[in-house]
Protein backbone atom coordinates (compact mmCIF):
# COMPACT_ATOMS: atom_id res chain seq x y z
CA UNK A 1 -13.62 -59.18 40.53
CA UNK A 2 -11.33 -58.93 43.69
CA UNK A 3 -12.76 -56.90 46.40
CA UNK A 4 -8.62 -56.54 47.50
CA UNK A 5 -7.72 -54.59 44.52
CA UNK A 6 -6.76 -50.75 46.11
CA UNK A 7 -7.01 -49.11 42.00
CA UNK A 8 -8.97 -47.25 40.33
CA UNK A 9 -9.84 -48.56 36.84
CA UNK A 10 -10.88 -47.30 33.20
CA UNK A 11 -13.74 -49.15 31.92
CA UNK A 12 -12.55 -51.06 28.52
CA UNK A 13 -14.61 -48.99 26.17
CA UNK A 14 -12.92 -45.86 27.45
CA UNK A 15 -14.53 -43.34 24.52
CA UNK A 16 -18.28 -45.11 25.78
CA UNK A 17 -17.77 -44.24 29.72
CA UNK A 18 -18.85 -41.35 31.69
CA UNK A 19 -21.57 -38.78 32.01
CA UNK A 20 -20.83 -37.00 28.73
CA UNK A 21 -21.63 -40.46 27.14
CA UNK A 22 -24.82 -41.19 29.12
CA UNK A 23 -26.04 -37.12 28.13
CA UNK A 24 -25.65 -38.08 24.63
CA UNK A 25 -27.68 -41.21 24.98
CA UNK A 26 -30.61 -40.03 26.85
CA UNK A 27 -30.54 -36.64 24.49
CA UNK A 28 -30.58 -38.90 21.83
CA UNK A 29 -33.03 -41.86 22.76
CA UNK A 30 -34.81 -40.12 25.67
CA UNK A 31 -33.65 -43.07 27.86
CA UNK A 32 -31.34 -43.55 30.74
CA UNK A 33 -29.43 -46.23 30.50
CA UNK A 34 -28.81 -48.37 33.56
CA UNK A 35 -25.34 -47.91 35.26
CA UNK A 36 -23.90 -51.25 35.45
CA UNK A 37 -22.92 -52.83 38.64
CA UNK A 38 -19.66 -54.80 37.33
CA UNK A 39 -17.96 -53.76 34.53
CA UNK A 40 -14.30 -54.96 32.47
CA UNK A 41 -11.55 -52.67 32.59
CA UNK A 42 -8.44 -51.64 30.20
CA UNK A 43 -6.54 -54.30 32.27
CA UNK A 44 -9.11 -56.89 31.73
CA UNK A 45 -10.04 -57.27 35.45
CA UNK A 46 -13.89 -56.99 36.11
CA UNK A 47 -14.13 -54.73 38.86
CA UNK A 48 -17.32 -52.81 40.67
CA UNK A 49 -18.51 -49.61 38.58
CA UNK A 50 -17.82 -47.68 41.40
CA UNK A 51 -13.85 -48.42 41.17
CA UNK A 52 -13.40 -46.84 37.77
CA UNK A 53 -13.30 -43.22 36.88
CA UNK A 54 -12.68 -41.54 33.52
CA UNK A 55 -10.88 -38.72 34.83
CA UNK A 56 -7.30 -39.17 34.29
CA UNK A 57 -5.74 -37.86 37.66
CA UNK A 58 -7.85 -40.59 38.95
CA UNK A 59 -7.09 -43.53 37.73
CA UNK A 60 -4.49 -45.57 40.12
CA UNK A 61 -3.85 -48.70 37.66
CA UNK A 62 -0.81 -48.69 35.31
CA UNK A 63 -2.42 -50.91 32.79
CA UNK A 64 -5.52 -48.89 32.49
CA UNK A 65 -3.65 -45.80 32.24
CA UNK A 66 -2.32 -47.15 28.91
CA UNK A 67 -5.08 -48.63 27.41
CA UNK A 68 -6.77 -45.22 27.69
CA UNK A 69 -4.31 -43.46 26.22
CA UNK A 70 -3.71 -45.86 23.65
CA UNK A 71 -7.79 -45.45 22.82
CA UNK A 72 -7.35 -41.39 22.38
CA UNK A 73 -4.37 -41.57 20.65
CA UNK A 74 -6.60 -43.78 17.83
CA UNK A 75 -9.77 -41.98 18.49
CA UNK A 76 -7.74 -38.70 17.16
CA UNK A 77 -6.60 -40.79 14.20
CA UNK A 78 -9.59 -42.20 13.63
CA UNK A 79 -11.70 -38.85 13.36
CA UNK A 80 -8.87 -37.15 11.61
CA UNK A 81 -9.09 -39.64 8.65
CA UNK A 82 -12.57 -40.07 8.75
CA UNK A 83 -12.97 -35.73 8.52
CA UNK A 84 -10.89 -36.03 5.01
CA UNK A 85 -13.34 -38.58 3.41
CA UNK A 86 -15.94 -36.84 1.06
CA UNK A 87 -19.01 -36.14 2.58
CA UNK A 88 -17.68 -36.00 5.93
CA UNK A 89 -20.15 -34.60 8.98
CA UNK A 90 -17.65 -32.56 10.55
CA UNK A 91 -15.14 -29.54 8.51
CA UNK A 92 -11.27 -29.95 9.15
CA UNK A 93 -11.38 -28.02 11.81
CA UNK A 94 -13.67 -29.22 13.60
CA UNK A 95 -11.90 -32.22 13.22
CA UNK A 96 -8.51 -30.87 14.40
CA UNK A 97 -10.01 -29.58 17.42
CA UNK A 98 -11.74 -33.20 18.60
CA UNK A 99 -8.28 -34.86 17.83
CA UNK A 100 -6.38 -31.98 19.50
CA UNK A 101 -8.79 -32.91 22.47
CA UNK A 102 -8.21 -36.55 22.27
CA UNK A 103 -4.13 -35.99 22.18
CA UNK A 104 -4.39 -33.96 25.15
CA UNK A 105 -6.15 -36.48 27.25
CA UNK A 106 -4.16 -39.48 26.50
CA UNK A 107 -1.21 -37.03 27.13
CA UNK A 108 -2.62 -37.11 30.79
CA UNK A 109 -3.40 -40.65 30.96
CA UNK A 110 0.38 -41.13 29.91
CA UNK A 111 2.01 -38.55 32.29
């Protein structure tokens, strides 16, 4: 951790960060997880919590803005193939519209 770096980071496990992903835990478990102090970035830096942000107008460091868009872009894949296997949770189009969610915010990581 350098206390010199001016960026703003993505955490590593971009699809796991944020307060949508906390919501779903505590609606799930009933428990809040702690917010950690230090955490690893797309870049591989560890940096303070407090200098990463999962909003992609945000996000100051090059590196990071690739490795999230580079996590969308195979989050969309991933739930596109996973929505054609038999017995799948989620209908087609339900499917399309998570993807179609995904592509859109790596476009804006990558812009």
């Amino acid at each position: 951790m350098t206390e010199t770096d001016p960026h703003v980071h993505v955490e590593r496990k971009v699809l796991q960060a944020g307060a949508a992903f906390r919501n779903v835990i505590v609606s799930s478990l009933g428990l809040v997880p702690d917010t950690p102090r230090v955490v690893t970035t797309g870049c591989g830096l560890q940096v303070p919590y407090v200098m990463t942000s999962s909003r992609p107008d945000s996000v100051t460091c090059l590196a990071c803005r690739e490795h999230a868009h580079r996590e969308h872009l195979g989050f969309a894949e991933q739930v596109e193939r996973l929505s054609r296997m038999p017995g799948a949770p989620i209908t087609g189009d339900q499917a399309a519209k998570v993807a179609q969610w995904a592509r859109d915010l790596a476009k804006r990581f990558s812009g």
